[in-house]
Protein backbone atom coordinates (compact mmCIF):
# COMPACT_ATOMS: atom_id res chain seq x y z
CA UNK A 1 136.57 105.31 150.47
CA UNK A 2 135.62 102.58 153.22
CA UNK A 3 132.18 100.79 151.93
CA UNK A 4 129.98 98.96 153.91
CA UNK A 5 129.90 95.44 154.52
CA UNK A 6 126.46 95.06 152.62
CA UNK A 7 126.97 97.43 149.72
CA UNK A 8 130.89 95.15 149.05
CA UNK A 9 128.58 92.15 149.18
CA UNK A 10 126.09 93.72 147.04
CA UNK A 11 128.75 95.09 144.36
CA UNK A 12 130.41 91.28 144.62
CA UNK A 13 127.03 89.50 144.12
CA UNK A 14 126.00 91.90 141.25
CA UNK A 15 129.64 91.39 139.17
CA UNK A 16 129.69 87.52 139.82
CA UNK A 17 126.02 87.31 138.68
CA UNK A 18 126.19 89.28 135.70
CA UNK A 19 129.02 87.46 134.46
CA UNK A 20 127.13 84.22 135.15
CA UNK A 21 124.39 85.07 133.51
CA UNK A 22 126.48 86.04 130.47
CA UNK A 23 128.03 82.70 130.23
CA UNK A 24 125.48 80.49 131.06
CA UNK A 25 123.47 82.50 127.82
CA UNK A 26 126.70 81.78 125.85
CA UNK A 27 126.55 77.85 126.54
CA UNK A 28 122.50 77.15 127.11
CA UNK A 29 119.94 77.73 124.96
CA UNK A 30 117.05 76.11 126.93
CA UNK A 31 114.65 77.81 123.97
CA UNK A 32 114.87 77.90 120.67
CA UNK A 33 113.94 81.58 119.96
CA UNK A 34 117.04 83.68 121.53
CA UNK A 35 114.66 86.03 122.75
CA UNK A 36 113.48 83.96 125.31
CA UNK A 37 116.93 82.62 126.24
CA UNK A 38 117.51 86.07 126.36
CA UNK A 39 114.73 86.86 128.28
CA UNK A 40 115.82 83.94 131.10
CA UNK A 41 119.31 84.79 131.88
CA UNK A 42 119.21 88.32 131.11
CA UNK A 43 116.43 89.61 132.76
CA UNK A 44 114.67 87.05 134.94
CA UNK A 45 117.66 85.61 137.01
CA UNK A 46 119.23 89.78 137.65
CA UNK A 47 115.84 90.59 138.87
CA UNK A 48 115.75 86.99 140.83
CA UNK A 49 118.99 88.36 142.31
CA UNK A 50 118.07 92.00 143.12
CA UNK A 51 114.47 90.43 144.91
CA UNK A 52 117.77 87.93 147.09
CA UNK A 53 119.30 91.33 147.81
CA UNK A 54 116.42 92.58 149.42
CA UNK A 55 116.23 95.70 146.72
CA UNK A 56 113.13 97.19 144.94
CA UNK A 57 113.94 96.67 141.58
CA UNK A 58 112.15 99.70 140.53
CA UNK A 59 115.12 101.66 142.24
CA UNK A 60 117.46 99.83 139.44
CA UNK A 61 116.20 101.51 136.82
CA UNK A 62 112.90 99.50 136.02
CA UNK A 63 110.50 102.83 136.82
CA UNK A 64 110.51 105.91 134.81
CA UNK A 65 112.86 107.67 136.80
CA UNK A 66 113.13 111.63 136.44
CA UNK A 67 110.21 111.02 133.82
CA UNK A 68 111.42 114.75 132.11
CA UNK A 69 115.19 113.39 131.25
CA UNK A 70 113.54 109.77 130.84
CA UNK A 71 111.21 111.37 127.49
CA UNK A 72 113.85 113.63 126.61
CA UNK A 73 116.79 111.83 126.21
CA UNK A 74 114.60 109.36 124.58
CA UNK A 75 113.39 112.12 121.77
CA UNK A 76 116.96 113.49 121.87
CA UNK A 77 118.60 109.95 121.46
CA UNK A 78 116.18 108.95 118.28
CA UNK A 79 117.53 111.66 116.50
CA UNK A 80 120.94 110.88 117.26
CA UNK A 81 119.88 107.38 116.40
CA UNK A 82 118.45 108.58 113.38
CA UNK A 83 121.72 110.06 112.38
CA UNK A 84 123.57 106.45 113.04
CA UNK A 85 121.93 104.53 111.30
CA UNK A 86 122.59 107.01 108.07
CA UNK A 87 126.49 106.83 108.73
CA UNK A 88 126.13 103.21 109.52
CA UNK A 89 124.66 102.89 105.86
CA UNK A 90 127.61 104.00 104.48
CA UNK A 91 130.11 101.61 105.31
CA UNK A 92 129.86 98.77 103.42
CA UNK A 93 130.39 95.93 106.42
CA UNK A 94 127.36 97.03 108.57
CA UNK A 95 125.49 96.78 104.84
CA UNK A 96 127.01 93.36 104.51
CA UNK A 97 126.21 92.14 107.82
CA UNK A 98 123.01 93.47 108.01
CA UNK A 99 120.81 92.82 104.61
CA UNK A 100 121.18 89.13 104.74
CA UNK A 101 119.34 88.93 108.51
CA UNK A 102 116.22 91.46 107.64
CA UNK A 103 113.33 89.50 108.19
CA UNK A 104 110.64 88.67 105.20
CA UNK A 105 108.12 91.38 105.13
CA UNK A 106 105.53 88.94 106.54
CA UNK A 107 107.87 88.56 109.58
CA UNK A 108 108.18 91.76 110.48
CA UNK A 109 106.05 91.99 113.21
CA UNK A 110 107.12 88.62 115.01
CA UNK A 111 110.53 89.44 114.28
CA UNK A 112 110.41 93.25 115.87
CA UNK A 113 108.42 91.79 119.03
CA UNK A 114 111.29 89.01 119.56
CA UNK A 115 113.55 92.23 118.88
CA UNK A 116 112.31 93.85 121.81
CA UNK A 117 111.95 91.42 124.40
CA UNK A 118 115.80 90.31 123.05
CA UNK A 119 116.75 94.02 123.60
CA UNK A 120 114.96 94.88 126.65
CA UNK A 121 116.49 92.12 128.91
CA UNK A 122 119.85 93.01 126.89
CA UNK A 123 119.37 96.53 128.31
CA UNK A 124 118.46 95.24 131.78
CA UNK A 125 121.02 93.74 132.52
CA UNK A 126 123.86 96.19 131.53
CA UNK A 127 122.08 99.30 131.84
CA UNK A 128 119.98 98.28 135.37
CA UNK A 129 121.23 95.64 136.62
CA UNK A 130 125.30 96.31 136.94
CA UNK A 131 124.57 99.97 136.71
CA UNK A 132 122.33 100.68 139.93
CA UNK A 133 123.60 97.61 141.12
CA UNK A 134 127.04 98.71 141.27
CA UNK A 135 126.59 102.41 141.49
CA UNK A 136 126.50 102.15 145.47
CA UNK A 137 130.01 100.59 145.78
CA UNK A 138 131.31 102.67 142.30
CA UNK A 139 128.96 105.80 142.36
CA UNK A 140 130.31 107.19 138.72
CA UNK A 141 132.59 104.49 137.67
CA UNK A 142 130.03 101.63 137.26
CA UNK A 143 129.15 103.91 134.40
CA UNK A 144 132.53 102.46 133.04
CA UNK A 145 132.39 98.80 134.58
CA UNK A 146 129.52 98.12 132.66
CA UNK A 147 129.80 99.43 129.27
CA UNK A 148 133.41 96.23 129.47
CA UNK A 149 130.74 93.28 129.24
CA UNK A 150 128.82 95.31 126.60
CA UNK A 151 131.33 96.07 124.18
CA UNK A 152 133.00 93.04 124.90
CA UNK A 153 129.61 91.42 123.32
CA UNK A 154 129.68 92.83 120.37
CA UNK A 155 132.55 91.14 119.23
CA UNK A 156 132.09 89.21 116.19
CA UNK A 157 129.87 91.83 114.56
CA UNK A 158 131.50 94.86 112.37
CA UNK A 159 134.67 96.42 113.93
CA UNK A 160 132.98 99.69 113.38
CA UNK A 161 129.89 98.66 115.60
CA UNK A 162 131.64 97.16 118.60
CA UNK A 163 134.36 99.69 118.56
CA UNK A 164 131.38 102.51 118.46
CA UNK A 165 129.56 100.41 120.96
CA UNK A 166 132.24 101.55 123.75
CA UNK A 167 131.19 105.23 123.21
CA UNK A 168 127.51 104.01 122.84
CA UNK A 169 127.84 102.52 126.42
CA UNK A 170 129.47 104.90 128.38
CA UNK A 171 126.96 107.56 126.82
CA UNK A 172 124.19 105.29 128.04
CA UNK A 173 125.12 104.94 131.29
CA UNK A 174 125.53 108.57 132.21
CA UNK A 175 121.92 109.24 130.40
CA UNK A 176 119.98 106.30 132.34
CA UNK A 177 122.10 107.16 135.49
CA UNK A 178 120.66 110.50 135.03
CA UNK A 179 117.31 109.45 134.30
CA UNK A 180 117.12 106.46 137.01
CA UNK A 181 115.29 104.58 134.25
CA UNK A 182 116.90 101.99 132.24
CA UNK A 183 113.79 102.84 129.77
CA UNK A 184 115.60 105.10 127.03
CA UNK A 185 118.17 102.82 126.50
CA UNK A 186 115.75 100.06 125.28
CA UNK A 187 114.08 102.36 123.11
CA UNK A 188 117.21 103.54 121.41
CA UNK A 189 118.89 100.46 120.93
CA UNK A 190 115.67 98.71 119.97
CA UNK A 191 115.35 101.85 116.94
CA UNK A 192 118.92 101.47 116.23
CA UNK A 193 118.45 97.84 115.84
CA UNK A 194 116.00 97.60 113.92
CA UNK A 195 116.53 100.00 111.74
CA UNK A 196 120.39 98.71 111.16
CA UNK A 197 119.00 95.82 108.86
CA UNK A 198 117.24 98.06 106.74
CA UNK A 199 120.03 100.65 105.67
């Protein structure tokens, strides 16, 4: 398939970028929360490059999307979530990995709201940002392309979990490809998450 000159720049600005942003989160920590460091590389700068591109960044996944498969793989996911996190509680390296990093009960709330913002430009930039942005140049393989850098960032947490996080990506990207929303993958992985340091 012959592409377009724009859409092989896009696809070449997108891959570059992302894996930019991905090191430079790696070797600078401009904040001390990684939420916010997070936050900067992860979300900001992608949606800094889609605005360069000339693209509506609500057509890479930001809006709802099909709003029906956007709420119903969410409710669909958080029961498959759900399930997880009980298997996950059975293996005694997640437990080990887990317990010592749950927040003090007075935490909780600061450390769940750094959680999310953490997750959510986590999920942008996998889930949107390569996804949509490479899904013009890749149509059903950037499903595949991106889930690489995922995975690939889990490493140095429980085989288990970065082995399962291959499946876990590719799954993603065909549900918020579906949806056009990037939306259900935050809220799943912000559940699973979560709940992880409490099995």
């Amino acid at each position: 398939m012959r592409l377009d000159k724009s859409t092989k720049i896009q696809a070449i600005v997108v891959i570059i970028a992302a894996t930019l942003c991905y090191c430079l989160n790696e070797y600078h920590n401009p904040f001390a929360a990684r939420a916010w460091n997070n936050a900067l590389f992860y979300l900001a700068l992608p949606l800094l490059t889609i605005l360069l591109l000339r693209q509506n960044p609500f057509a890479w996944g930001l809006g709802t999307g099909d709003w029906k498969w956007t709420l119903g793989s969410t409710v669909v996911g958080a029961a498959g979530v759900a399930i997880l996190l009980f298997l996950f509680g059975q293996i005694p390296a997640m437990r080990d990995y887990y317990r010592p990093l749950r927040p003090a009960p007075d935490a909780f709330w600061t450390w769940l709201g750094l959680v999310a913002i953490e997750l959510l430009a986590w999920e942008f930039i996998w889930r949107a940002f390569m996804l949509f942005g490479l899904e013009p140049a890749l149509g059903e393989l950037a499903i595949y392309v991106q889930m690489v850098p995922f995975a690939i960032a889990h490493v140095g947490k429980p085989e288990v979990e970065t082995l399962s996080s291959i499946a876990g990506g590719i799954l993603l990207g065909y549900v918020i490809r579906k949806c056009r929303s990037f939306w259900p993958a935050f809220l799943l992985h912000l559940f699973l998450y979560a709940g992880v340091h409490f099995i």
